[in-house]
N, C-alpha and C. Protein backbone atom coordinates (compact mmCIF):
# COMPACT_ATOMS: atom_id res chain seq x y z
N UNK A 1 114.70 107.92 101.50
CA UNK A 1 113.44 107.78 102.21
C UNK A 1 112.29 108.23 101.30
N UNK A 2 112.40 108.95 100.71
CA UNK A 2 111.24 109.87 100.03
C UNK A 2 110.85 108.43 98.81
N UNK A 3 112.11 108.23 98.17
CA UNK A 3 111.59 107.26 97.13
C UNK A 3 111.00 105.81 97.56
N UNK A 4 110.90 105.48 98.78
CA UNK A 4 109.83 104.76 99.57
C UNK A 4 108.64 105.10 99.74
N UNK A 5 108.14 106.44 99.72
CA UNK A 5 106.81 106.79 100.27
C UNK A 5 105.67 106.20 99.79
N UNK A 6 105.71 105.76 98.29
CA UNK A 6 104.71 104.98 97.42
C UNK A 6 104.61 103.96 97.93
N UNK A 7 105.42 102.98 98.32
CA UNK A 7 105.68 101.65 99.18
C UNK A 7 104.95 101.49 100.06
N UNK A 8 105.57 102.66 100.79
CA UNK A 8 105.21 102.52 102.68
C UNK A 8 103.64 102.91 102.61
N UNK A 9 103.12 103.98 101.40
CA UNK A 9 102.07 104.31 101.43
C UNK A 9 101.16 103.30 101.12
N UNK A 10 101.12 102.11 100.30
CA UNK A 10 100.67 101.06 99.83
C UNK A 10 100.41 99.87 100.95
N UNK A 11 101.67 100.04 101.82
CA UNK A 11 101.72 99.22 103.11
C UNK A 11 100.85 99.57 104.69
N UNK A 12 100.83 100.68 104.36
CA UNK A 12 100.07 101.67 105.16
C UNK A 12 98.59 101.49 104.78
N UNK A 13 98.13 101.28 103.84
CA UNK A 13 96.72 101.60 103.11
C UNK A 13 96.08 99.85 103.15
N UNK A 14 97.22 99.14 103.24
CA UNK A 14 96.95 97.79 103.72
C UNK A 14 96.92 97.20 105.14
N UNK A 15 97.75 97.87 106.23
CA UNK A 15 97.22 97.83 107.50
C UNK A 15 96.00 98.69 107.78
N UNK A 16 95.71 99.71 107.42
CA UNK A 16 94.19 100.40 107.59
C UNK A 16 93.17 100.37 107.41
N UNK A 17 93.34 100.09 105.83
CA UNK A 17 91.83 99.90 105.04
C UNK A 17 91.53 101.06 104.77
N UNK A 18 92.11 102.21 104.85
CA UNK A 18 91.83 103.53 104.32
C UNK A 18 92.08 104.75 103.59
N UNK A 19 92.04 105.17 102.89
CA UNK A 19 93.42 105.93 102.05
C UNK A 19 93.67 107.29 103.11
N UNK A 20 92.83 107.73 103.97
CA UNK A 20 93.03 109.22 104.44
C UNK A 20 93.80 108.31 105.33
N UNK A 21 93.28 107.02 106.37
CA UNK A 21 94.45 106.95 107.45
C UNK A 21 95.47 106.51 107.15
N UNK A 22 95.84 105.69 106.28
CA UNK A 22 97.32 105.44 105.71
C UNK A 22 97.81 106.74 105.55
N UNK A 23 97.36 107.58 104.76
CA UNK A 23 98.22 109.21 105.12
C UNK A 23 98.58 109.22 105.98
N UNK A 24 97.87 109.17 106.89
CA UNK A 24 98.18 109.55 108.44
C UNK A 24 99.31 108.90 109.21
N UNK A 25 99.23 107.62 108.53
CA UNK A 25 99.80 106.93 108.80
C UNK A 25 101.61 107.07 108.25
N UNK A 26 101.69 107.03 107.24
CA UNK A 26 102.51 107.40 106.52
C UNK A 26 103.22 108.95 107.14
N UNK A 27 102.58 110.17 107.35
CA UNK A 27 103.04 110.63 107.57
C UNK A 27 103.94 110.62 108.99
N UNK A 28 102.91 110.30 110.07
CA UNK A 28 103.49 110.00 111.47
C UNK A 28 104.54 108.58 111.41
N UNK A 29 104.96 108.18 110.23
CA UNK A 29 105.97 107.30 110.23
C UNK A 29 107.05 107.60 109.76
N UNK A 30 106.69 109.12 108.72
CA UNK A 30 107.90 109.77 108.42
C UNK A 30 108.48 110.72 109.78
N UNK A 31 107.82 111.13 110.50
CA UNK A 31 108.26 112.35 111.16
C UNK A 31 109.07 111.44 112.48
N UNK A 32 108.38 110.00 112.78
CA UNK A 32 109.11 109.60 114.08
C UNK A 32 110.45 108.78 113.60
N UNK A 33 110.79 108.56 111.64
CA UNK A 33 111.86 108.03 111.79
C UNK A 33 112.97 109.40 111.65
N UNK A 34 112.42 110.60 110.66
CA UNK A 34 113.20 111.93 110.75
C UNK A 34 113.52 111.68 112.29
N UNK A 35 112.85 112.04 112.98
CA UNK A 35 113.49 111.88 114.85
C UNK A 35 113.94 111.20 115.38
N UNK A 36 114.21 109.81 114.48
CA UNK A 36 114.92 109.08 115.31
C UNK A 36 115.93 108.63 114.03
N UNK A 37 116.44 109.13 113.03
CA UNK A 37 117.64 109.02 112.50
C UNK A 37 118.49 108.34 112.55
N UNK A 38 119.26 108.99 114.19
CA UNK A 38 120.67 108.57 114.87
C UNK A 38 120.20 107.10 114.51
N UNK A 39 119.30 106.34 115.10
CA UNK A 39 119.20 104.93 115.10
C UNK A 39 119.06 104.04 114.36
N UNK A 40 119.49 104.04 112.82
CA UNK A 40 119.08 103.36 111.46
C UNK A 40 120.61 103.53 111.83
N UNK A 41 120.55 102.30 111.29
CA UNK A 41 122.01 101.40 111.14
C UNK A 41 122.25 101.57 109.15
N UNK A 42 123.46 102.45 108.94
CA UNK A 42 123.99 102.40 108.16
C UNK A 42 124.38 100.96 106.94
N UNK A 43 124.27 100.76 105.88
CA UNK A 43 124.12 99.47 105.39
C UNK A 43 122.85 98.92 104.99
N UNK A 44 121.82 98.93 106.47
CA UNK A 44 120.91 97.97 106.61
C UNK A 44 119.57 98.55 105.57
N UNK A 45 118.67 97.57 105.63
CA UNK A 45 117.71 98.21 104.58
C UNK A 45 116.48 99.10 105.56
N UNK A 46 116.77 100.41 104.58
CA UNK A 46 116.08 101.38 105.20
C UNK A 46 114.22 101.13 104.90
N UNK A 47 114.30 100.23 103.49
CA UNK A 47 112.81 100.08 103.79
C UNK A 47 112.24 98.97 105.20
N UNK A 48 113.15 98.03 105.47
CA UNK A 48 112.81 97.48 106.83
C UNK A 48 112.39 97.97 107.49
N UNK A 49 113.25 98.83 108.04
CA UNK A 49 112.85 100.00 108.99
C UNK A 49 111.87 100.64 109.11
N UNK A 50 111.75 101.78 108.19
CA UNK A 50 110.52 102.51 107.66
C UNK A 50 108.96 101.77 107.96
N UNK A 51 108.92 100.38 107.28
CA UNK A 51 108.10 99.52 107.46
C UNK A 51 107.85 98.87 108.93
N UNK A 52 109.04 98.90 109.89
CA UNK A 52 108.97 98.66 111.09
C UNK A 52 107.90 99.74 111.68
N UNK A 53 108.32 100.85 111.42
CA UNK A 53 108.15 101.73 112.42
C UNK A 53 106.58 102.32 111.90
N UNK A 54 106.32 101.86 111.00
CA UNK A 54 104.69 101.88 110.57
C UNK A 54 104.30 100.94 111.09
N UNK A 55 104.68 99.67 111.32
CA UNK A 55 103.75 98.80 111.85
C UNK A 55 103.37 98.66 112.88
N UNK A 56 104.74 98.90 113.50
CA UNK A 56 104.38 99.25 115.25
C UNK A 56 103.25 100.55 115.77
N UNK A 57 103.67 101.50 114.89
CA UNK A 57 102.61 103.08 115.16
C UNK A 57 101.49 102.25 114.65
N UNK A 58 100.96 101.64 113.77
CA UNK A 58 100.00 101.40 113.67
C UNK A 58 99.14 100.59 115.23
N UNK A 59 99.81 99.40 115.36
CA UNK A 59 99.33 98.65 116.24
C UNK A 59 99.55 99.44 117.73
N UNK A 60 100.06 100.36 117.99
CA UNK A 60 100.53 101.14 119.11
C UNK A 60 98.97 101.90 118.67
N UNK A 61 98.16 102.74 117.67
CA UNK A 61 97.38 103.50 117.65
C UNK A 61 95.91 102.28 118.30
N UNK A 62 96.03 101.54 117.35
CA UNK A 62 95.32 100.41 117.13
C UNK A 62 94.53 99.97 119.00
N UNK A 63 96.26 100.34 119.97
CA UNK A 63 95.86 99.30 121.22
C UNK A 63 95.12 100.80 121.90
N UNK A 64 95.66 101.99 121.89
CA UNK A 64 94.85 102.99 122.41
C UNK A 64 93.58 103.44 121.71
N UNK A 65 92.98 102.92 120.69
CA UNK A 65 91.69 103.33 120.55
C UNK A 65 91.24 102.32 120.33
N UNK A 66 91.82 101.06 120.97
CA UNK A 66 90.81 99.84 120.43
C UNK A 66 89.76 99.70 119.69
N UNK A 67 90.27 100.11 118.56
CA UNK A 67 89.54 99.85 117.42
C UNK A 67 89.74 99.00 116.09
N UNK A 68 91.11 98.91 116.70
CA UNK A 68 91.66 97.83 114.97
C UNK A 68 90.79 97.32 114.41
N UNK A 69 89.96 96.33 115.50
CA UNK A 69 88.94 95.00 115.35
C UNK A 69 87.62 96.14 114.19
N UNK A 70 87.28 96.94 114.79
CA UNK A 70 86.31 97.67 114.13
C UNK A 70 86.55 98.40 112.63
N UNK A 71 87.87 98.97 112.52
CA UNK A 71 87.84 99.30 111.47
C UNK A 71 88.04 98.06 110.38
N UNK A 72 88.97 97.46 110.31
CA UNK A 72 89.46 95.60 109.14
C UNK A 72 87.42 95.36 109.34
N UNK A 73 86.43 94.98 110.18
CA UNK A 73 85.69 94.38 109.78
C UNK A 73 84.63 95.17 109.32
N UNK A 74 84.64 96.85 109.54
CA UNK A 74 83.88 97.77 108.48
C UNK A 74 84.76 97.85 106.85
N UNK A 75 85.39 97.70 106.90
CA UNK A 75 85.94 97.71 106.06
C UNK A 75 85.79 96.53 104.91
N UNK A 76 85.54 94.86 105.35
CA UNK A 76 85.73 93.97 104.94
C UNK A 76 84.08 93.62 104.74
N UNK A 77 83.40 94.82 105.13
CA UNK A 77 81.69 94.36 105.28
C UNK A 77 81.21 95.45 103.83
N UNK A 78 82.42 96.42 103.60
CA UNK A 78 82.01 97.04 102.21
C UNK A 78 82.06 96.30 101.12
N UNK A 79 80.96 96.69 99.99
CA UNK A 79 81.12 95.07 99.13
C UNK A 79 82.02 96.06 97.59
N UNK A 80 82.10 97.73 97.85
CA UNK A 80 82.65 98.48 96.70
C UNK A 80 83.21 99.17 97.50
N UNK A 81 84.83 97.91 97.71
CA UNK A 81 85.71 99.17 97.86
C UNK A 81 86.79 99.32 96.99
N UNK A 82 86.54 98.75 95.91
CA UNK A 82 87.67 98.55 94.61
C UNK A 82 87.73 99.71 93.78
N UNK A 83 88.24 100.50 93.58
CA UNK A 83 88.33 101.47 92.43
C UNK A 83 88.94 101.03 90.79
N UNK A 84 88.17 100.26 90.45
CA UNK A 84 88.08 99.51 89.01
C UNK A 84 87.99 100.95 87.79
N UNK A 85 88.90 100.14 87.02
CA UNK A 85 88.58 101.32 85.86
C UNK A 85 87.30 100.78 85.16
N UNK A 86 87.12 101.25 84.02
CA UNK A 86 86.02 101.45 83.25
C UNK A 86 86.14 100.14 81.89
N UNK A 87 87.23 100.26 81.45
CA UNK A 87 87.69 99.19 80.93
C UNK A 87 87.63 97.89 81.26
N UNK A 88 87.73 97.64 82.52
CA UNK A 88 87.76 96.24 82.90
C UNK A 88 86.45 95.48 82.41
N UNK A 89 86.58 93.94 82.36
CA UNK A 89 85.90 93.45 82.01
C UNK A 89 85.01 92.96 83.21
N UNK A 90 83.59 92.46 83.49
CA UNK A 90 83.07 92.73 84.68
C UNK A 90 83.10 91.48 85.64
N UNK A 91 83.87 90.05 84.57
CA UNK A 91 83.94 88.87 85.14
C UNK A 91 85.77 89.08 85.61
N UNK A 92 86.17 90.13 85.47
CA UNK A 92 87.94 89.71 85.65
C UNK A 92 87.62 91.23 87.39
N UNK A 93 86.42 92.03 86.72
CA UNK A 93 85.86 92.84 88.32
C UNK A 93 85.80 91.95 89.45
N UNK A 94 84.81 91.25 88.85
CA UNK A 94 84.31 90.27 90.03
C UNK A 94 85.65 89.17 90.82
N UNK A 95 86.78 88.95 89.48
CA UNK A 95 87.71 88.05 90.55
C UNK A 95 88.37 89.04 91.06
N UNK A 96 88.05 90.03 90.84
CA UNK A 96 89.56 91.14 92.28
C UNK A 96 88.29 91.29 93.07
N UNK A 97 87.25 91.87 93.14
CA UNK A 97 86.53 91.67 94.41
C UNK A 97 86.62 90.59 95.63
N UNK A 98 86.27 89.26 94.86
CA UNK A 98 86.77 87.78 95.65
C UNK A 98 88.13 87.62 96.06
N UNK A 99 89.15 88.23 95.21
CA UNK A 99 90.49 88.30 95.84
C UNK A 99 90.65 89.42 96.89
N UNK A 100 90.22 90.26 96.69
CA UNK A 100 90.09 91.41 97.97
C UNK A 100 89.35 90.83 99.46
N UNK A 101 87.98 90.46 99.00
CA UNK A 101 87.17 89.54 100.06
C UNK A 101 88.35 88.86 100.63
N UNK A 102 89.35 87.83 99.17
CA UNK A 102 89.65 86.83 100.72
C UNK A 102 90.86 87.48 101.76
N UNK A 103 91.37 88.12 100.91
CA UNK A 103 92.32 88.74 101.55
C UNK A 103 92.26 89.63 103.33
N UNK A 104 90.71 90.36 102.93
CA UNK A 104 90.11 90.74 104.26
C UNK A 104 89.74 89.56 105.05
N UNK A 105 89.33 88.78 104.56
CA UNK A 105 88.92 87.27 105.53
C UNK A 105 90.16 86.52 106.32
N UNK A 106 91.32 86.68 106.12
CA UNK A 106 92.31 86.80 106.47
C UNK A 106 92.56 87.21 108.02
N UNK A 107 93.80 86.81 109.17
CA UNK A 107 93.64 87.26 110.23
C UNK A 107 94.57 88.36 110.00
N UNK A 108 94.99 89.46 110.67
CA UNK A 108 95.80 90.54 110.38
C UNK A 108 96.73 90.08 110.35
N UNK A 109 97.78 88.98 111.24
CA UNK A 109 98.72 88.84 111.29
C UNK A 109 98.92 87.79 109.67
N UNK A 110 98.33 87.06 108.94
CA UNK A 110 98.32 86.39 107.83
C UNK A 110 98.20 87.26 106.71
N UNK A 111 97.68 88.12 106.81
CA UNK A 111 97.59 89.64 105.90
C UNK A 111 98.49 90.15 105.58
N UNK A 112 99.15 90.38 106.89
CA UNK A 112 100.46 91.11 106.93
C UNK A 112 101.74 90.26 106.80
N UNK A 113 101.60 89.44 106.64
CA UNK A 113 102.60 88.70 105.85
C UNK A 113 102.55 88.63 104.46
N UNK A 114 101.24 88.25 104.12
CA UNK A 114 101.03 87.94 102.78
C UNK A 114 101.44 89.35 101.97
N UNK A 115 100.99 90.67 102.30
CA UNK A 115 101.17 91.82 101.73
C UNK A 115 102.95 92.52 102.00
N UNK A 116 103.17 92.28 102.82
CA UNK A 116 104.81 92.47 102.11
C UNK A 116 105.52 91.39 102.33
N UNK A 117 105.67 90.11 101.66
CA UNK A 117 106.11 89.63 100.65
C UNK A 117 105.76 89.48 99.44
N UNK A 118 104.07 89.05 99.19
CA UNK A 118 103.64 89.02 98.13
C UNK A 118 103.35 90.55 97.34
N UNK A 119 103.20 91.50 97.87
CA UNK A 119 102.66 92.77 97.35
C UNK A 119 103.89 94.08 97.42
N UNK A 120 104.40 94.15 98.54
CA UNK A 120 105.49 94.78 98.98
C UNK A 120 106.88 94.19 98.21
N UNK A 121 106.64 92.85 97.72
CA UNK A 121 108.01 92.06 97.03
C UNK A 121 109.30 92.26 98.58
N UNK A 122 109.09 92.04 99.96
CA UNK A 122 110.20 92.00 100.62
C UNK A 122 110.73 90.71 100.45
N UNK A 123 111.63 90.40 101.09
CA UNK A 123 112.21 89.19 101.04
C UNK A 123 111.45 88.40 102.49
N UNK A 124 111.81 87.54 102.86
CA UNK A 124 111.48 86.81 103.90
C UNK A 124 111.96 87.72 105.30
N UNK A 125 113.19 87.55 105.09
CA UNK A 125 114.11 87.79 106.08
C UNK A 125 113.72 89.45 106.57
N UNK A 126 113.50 90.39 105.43
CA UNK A 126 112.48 91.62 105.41
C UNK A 126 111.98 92.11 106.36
N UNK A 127 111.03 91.04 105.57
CA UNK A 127 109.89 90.94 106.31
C UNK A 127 109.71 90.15 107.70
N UNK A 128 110.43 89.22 108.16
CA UNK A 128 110.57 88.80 109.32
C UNK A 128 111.20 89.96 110.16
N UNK A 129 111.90 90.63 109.83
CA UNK A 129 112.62 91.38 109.98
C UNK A 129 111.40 92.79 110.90
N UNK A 130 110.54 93.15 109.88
CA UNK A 130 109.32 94.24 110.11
C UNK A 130 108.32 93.57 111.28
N UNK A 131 108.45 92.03 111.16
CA UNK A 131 106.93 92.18 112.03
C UNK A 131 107.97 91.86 113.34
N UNK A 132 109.07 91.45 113.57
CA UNK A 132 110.05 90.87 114.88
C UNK A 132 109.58 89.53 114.61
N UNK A 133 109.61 88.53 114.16
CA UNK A 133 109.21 87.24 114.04
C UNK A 133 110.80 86.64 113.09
N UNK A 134 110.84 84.77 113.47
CA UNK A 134 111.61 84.62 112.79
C UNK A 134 111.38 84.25 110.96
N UNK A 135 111.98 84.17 110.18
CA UNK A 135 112.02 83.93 108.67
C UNK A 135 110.87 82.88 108.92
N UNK A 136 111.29 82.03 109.41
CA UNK A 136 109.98 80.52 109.67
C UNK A 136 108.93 80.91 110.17
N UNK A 137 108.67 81.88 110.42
CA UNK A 137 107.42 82.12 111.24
C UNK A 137 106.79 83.02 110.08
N UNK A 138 107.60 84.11 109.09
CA UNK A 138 106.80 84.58 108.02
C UNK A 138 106.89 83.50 107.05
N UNK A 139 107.65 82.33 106.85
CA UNK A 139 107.33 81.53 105.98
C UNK A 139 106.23 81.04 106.05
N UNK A 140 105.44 80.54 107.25
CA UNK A 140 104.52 79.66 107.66
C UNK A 140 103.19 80.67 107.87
N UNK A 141 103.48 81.73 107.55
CA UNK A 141 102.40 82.86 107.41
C UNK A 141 102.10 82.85 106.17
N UNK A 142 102.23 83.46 105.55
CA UNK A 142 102.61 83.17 103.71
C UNK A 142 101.69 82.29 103.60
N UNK A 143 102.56 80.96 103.54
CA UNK A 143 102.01 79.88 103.53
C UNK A 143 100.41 79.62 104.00
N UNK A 144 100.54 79.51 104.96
CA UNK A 144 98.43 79.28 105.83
C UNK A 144 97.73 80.90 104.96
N UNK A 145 98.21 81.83 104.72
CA UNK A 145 97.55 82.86 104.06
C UNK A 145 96.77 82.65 102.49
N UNK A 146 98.44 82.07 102.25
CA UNK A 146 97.86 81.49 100.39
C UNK A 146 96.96 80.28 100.77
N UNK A 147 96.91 79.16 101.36
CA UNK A 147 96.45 78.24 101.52
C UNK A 147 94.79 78.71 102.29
N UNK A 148 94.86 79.69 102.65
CA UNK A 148 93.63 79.87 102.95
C UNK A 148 92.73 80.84 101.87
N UNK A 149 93.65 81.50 101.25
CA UNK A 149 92.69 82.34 100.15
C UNK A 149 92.67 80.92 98.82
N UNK A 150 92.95 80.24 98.61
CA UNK A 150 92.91 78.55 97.71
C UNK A 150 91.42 78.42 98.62
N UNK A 151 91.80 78.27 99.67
CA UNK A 151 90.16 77.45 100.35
C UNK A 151 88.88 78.70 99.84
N UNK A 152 89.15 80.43 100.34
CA UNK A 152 88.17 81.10 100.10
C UNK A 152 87.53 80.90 98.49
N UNK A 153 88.34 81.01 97.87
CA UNK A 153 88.62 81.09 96.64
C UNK A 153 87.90 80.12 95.59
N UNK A 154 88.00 78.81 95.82
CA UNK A 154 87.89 77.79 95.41
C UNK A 154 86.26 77.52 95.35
N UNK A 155 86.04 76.36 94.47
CA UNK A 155 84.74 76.36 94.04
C UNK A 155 83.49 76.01 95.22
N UNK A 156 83.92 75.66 96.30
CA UNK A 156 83.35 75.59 97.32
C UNK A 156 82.84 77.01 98.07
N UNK A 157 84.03 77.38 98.40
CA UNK A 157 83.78 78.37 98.99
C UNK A 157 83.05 79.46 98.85
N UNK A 158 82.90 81.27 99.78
CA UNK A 158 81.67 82.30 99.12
C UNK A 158 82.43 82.64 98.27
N UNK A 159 83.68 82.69 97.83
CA UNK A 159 84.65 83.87 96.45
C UNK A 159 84.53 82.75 95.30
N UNK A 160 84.00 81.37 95.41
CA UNK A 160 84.47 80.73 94.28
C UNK A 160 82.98 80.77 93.63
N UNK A 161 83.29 80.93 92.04
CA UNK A 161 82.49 81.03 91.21
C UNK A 161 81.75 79.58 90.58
């Protein structure tokens, strides 16, 4: 479990938008799977799990302070929330900004697909696995996610240059 925490913390910091509440997050995902132990099925992949049980606490916090909606669109209305090194060059800055943009432009549930398979590296099945959906249903997430950051992205669009 412990050698997950970087993971889950990364996954955490991507349902939030925040580094203090992903802590928070992270931590109240360690302490309710410590308590619930008995119930991890031997074999199975413990980062599934782990990742389950963050996603649900999240959206379980999310429905009692109805705020999800508020925090993703304060969040997606900051135009510096990248912590860029110094080195970078300021035209390769500007495409992770537009890739960040589209990524927030994104609906949560297309987000959260896109970020653990594409970012998290889960597998399909994983990750179908984390949100309760079938493999086809995170395939077809994925999918409309990339296909929609191509549209943000693209020379038309506000991220395309």
């Amino acid at each position: 479990m412990l050698s997950l925490l970087p993971q889950l913390r990364g996954f955490a910091r991507f349902l939030t938008g925040q580094a203090a509440a992903a802590d928070d997050l992270v931590q109240e995902t360690v302490l309710r799977a410590l308590g619930a132990l008995e119930q991890f099925t031997p074999g199975s992949s413990m980062k599934a799990w782990l990742y389950t049980i963050a996603r649900n606490l999240f959206y379980e916090q999310a429905r009692h302070r109805r705020r999800e909606r508020d925090v993703m669109s304060d969040y997606a209305r900051c135009p510096d929330r990248l912590d860029l090194e110094s080195g970078n060059a300021e035209g390769e800055a500007d495409a992770l900004r537009d890739l960040d943009g589209a990524i927030w432009q994104l609906s949560p549930l297309l987000r959260e697909a896109l970020v653990l398979v594409g970012v998290q590296e889960m597998t399909y099945a994983e990750a179908a696995a984390v949100c309760g959906v079938t493999v086809g249903t995170i395939k077809a997430r994925v999918s409309r996610a990339r296909a929609q950051i191509v549209d943000y992205m693209g020379p038309g669009g506000p991220g395309g240059r």
